[in-house]
C-alpha atoms as a PDB file:
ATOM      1  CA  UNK A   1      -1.412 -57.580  23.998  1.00  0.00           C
ATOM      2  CA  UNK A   2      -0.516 -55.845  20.433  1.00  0.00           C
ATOM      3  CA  UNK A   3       2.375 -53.643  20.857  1.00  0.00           C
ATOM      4  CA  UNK A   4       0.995 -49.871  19.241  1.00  0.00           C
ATOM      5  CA  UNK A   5      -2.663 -51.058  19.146  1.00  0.00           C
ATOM      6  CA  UNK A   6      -5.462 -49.238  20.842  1.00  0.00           C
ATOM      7  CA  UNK A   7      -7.837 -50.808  23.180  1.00  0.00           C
ATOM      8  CA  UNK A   8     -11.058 -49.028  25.220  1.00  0.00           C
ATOM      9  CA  UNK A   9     -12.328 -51.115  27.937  1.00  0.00           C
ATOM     10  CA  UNK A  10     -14.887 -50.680  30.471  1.00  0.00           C
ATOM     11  CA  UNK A  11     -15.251 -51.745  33.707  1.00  0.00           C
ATOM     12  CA  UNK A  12     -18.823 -52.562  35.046  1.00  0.00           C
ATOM     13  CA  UNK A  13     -20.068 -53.360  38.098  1.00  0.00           C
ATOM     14  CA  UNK A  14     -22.768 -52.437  41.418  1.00  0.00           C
ATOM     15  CA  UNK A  15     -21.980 -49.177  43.441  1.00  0.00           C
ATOM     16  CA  UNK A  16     -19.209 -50.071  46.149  1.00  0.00           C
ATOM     17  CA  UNK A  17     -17.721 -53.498  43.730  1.00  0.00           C
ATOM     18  CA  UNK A  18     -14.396 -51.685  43.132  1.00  0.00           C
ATOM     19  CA  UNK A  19     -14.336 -50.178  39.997  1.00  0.00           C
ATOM     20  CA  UNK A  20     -12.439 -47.347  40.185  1.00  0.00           C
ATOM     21  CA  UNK A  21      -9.746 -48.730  42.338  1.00  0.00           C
ATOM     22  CA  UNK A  22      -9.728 -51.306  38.999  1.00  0.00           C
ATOM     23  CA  UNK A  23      -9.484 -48.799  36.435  1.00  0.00           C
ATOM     24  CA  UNK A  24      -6.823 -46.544  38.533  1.00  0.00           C
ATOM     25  CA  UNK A  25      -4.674 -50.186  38.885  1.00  0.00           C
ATOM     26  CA  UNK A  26      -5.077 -51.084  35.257  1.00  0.00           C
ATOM     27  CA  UNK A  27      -4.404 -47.646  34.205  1.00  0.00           C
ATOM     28  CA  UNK A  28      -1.270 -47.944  35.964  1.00  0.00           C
ATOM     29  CA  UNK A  29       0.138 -50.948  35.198  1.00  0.00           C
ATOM     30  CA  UNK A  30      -0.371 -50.819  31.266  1.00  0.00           C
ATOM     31  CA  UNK A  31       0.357 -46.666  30.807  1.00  0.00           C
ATOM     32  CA  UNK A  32      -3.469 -46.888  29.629  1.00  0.00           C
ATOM     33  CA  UNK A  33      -5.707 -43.062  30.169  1.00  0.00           C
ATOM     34  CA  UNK A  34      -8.095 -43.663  33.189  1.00  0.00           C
ATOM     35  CA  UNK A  35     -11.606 -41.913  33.317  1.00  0.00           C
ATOM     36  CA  UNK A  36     -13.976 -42.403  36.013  1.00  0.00           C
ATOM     37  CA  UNK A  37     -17.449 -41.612  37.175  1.00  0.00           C
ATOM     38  CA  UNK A  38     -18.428 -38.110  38.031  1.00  0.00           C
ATOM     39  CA  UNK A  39     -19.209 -38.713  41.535  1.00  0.00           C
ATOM     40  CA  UNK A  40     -17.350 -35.732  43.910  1.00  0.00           C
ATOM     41  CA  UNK A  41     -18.157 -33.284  41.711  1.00  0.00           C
ATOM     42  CA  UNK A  42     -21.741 -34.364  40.335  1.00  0.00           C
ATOM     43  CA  UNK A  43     -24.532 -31.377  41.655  1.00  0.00           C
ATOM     44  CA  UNK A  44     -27.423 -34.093  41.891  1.00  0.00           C
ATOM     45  CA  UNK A  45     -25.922 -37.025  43.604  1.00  0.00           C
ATOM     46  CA  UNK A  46     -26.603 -36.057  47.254  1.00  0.00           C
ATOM     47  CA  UNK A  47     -30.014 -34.950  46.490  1.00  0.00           C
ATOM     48  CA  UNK A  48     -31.018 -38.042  44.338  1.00  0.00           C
ATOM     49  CA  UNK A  49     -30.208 -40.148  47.702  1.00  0.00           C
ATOM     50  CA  UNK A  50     -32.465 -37.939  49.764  1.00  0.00           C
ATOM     51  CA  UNK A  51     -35.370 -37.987  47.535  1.00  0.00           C
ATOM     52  CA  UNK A  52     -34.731 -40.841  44.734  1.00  0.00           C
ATOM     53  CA  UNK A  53     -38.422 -39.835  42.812  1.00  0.00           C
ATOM     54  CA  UNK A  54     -37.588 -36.304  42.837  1.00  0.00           C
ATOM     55  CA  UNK A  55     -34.028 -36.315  41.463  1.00  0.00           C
ATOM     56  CA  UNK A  56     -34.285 -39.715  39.241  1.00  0.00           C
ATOM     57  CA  UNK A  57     -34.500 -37.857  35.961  1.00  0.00           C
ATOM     58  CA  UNK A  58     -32.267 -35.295  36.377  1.00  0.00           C
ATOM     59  CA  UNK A  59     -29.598 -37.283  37.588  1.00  0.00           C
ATOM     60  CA  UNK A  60     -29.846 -39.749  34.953  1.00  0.00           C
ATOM     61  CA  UNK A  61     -29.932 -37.406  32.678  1.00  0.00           C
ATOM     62  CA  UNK A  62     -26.631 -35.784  34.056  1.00  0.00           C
ATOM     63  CA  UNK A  63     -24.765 -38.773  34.056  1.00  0.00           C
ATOM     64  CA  UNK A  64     -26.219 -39.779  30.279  1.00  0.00           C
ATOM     65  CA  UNK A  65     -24.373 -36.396  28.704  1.00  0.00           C
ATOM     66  CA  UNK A  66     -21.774 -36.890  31.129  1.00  0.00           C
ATOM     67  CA  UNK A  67     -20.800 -40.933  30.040  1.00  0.00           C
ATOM     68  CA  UNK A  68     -21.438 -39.580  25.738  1.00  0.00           C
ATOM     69  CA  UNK A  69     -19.164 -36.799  26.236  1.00  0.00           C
ATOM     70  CA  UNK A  70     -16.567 -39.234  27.842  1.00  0.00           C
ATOM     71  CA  UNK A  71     -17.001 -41.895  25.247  1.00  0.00           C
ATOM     72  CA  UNK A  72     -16.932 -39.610  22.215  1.00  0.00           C
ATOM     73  CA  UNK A  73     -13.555 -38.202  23.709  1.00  0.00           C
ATOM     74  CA  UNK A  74     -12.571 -41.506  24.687  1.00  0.00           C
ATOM     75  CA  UNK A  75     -12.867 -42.788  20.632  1.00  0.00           C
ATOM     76  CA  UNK A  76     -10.995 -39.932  19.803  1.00  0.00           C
ATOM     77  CA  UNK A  77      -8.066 -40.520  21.978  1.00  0.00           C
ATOM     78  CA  UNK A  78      -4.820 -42.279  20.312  1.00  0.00           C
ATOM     79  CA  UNK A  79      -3.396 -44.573  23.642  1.00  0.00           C
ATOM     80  CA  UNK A  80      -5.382 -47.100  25.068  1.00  0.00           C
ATOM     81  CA  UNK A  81      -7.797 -46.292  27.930  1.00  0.00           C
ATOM     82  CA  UNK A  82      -9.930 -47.990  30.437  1.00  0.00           C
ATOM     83  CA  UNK A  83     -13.397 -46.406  31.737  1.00  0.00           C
ATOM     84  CA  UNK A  84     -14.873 -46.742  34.899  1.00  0.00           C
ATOM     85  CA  UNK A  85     -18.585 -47.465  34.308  1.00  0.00           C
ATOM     86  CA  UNK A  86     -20.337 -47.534  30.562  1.00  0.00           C
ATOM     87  CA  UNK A  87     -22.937 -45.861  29.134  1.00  0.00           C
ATOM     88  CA  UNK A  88     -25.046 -48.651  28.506  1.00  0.00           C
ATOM     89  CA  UNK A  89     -25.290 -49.438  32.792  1.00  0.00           C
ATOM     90  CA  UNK A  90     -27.208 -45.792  32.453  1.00  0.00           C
ATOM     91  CA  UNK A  91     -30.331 -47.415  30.576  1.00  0.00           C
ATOM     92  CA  UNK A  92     -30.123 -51.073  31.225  1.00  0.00           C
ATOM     93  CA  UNK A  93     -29.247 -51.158  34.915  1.00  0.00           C
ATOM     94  CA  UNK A  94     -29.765 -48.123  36.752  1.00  0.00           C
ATOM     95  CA  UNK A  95     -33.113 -45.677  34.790  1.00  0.00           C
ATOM     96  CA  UNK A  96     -34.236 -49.645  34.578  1.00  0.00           C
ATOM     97  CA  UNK A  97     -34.290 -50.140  38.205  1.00  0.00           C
ATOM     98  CA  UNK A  98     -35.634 -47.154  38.876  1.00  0.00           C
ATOM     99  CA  UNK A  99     -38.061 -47.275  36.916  1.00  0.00           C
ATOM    100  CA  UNK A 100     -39.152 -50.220  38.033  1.00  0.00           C
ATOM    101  CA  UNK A 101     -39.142 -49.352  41.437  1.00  0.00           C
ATOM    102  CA  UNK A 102     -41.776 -46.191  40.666  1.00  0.00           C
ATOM    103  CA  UNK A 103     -38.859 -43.569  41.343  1.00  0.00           C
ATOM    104  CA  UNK A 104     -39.496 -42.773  37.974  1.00  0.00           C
ATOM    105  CA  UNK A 105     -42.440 -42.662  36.201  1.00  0.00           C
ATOM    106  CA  UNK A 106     -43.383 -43.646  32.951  1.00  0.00           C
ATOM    107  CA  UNK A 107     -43.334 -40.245  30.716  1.00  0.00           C
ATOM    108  CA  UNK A 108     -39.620 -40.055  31.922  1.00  0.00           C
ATOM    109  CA  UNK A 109     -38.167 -43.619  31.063  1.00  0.00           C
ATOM    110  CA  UNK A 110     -39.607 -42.963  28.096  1.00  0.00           C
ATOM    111  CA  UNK A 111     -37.737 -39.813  27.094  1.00  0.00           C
ATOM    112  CA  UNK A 112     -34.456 -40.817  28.828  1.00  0.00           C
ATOM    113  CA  UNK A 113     -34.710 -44.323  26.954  1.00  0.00           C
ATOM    114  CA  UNK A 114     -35.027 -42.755  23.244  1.00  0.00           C
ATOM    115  CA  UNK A 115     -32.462 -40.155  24.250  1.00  0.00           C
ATOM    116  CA  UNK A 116     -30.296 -43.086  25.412  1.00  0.00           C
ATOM    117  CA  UNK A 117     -30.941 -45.258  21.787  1.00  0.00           C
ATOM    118  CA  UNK A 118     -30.305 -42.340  19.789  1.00  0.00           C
ATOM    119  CA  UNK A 119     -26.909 -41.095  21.759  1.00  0.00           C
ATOM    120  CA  UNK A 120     -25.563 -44.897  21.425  1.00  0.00           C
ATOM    121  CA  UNK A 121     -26.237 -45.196  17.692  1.00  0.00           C
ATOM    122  CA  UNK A 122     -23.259 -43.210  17.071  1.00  0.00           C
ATOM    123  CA  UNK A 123     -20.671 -44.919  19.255  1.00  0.00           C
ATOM    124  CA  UNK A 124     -18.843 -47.783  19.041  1.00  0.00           C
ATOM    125  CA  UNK A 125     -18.811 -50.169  22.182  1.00  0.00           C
ATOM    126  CA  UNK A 126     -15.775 -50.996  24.037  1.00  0.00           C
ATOM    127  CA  UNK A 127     -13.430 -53.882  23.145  1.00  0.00           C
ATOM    128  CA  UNK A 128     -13.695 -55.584  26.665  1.00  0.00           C
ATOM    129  CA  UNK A 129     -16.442 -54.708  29.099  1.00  0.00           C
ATOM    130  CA  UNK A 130     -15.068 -55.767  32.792  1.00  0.00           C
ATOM    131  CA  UNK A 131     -17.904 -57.297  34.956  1.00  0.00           C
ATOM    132  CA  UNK A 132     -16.763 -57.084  38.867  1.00  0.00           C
ATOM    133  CA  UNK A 133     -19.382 -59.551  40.481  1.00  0.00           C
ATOM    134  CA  UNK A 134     -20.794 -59.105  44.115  1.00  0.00           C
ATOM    135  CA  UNK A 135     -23.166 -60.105  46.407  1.00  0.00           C
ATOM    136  CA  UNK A 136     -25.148 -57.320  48.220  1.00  0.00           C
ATOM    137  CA  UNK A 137     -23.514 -57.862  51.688  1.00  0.00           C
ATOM    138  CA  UNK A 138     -20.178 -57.218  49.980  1.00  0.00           C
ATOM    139  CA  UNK A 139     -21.517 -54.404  48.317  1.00  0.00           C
ATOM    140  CA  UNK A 140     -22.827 -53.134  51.391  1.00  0.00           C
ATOM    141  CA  UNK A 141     -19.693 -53.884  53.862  1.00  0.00           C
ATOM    142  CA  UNK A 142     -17.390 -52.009  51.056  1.00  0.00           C
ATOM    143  CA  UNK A 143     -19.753 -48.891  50.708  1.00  0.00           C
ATOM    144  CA  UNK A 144     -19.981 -48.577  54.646  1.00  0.00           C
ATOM    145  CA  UNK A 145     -15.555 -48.831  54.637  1.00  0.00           C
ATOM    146  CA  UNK A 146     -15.323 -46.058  52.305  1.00  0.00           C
ATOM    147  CA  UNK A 147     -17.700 -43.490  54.347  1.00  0.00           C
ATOM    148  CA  UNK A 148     -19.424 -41.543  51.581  1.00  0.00           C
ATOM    149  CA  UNK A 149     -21.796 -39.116  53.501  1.00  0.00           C
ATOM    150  CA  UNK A 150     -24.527 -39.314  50.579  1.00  0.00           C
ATOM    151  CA  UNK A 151     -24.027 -43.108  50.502  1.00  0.00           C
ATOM    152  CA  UNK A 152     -24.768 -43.973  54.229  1.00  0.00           C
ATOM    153  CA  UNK A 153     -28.685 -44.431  53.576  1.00  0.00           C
ATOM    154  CA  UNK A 154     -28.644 -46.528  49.790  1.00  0.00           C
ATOM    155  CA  UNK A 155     -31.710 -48.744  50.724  1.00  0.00           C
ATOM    156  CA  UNK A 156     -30.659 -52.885  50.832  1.00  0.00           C
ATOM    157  CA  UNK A 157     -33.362 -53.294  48.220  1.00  0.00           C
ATOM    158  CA  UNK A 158     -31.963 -50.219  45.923  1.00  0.00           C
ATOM    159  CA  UNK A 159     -28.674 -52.320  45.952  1.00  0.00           C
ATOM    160  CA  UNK A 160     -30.534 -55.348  45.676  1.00  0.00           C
ATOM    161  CA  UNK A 161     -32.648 -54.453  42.649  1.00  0.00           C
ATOM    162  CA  UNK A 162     -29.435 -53.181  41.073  1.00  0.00           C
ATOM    163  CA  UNK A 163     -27.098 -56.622  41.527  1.00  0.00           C
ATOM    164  CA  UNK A 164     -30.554 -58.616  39.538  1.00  0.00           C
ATOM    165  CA  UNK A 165     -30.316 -56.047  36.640  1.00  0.00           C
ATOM    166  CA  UNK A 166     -26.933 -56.876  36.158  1.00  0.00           C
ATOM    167  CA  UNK A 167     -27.079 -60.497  36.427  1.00  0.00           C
ATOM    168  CA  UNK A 168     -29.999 -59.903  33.226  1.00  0.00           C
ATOM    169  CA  UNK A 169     -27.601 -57.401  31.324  1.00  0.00           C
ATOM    170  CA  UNK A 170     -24.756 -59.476  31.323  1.00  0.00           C
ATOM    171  CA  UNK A 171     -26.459 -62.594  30.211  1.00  0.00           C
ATOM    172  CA  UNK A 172     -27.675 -61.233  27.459  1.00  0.00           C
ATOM    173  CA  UNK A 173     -24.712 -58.732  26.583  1.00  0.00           C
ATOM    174  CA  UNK A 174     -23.531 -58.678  23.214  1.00  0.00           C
ATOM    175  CA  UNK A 175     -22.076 -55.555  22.556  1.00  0.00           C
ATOM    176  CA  UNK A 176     -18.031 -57.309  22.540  1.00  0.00           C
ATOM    177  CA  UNK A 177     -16.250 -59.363  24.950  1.00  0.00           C
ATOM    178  CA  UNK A 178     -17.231 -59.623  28.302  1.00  0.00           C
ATOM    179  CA  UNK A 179     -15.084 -61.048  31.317  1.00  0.00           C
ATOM    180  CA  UNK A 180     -17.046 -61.646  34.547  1.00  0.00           C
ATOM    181  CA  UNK A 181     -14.656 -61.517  38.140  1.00  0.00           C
ATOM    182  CA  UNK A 182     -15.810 -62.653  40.478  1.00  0.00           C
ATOM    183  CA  UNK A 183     -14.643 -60.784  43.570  1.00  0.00           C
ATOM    184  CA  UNK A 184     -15.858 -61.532  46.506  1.00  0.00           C
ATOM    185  CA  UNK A 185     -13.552 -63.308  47.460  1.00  0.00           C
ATOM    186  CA  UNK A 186     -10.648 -61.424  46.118  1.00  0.00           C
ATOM    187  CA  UNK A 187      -8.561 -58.122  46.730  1.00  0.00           C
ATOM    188  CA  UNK A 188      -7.251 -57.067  43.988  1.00  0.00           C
ATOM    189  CA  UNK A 189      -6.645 -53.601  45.758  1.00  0.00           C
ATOM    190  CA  UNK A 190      -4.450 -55.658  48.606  1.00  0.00           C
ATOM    191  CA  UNK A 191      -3.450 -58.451  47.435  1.00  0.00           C
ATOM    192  CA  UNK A 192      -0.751 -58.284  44.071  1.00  0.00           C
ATOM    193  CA  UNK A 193      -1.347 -61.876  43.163  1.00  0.00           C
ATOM    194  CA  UNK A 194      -4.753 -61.441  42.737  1.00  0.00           C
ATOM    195  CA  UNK A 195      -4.889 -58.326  41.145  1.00  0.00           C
ATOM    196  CA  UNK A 196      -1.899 -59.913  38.651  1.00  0.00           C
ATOM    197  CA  UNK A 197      -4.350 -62.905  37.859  1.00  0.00           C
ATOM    198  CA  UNK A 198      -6.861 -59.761  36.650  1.00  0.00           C
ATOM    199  CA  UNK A 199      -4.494 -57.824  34.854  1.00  0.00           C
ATOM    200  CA  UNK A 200      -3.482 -61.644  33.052  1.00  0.00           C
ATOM    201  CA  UNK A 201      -7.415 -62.283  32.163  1.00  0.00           C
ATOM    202  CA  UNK A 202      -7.729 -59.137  30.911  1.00  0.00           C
ATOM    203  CA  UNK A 203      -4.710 -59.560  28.478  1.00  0.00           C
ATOM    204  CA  UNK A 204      -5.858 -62.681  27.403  1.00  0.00           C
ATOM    205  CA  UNK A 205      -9.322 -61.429  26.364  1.00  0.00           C
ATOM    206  CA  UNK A 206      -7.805 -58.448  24.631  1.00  0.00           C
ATOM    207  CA  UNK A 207      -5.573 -60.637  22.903  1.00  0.00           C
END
């Protein structure tokens, strides 16, 4: 990579694929600024998974302001940084699956989808968007390892629904690079040769 230059990538991917392990390990090994998901501390996230119809809006709407208040800061920073999650899986993966799956209704997609095209307009995408690949009953074995009270009853289908809007975002991304892993059959958390061969791709695309 250039020496003094700035790069913003994101790292996209299913709930339980391994993207913030990624972004802490790429953080670390290139001195980059890591920011992640508001998960521990976000006040709708246990609710949403009790009642998905009820909570749909709101949350989405949480983690909207949430992901353009960490991108705005994110353009103004100086050093590099990588992001767990973008903005744009907000619209086109998960208020699009639900959505679709009548947890939320019409009158709401609407509003959160304008508010969505009108945040976006004003930021600039990142150089790389990271795409960590994964069937469901990877998704599901890594989700039931890490023991997230609020995640113990995400519905197959839920997970399901999600995986086939990302397969139809990515094919038709064209924001800036993309770099699909595949990583399934991978640890990149484990294992330093393959988490070297991700760090190496990721170089090479930035480059």
């Amino acid at each position: 990579m250039i020496k003094g230059k700035k790069y913003f990538v994101s790292v996209a991917g299913n709930i339980g694929s391994g993207k913030s392990s990624l972004t802490k390990l790429i953080a670390e090994r290139f001195d980059w600024i890591p920011y992640y998901e508001s998960v521990s501390d976000n006040p709708y996230l246990q609710d949403f998974y009790k009642d998905m119809k009820r909570w749909s809006f709101n949350l989405q709407i949480y983690f909207l302001a949430h992901r353009f208040n960490t991108h705005k800061e994110i353009l103004n920073q100086k050093r590099s940084v990588i992001q767990d999650r973008s903005i744009y899986e907000d619209v086109f993966i998960f208020a699009k699956n639900l959505h679709q799956m009548g947890r939320m209704d019409d009158r709401d997609y609407e509003t959160y989808t304008k508010l969505f095209n009108e945040m976006v307009s004003f930021l600039k995408p990142p150089d790389l968007l990271v795409y960590l690949k994964s069937d469901l009953e990877c998704l599901i074995k890594k989700i039931e390892l890490r023991g997230r009270e609020f995640e113990k009853n995400i519905e197959r289908s839920y997970l399901n629904n999600l995986n086939v809007s990302y397969e139809e975002w990515i094919k038709s991304y064209n924001l800036g690079k993309c770099l699909i892993i595949e990583s399934d059959c991978i640890d990149f958390v484990k294992s330093n040769e393959d988490f070297n061969q991700i760090a190496k791709l990721i170089e090479d695309n930035l480059d």
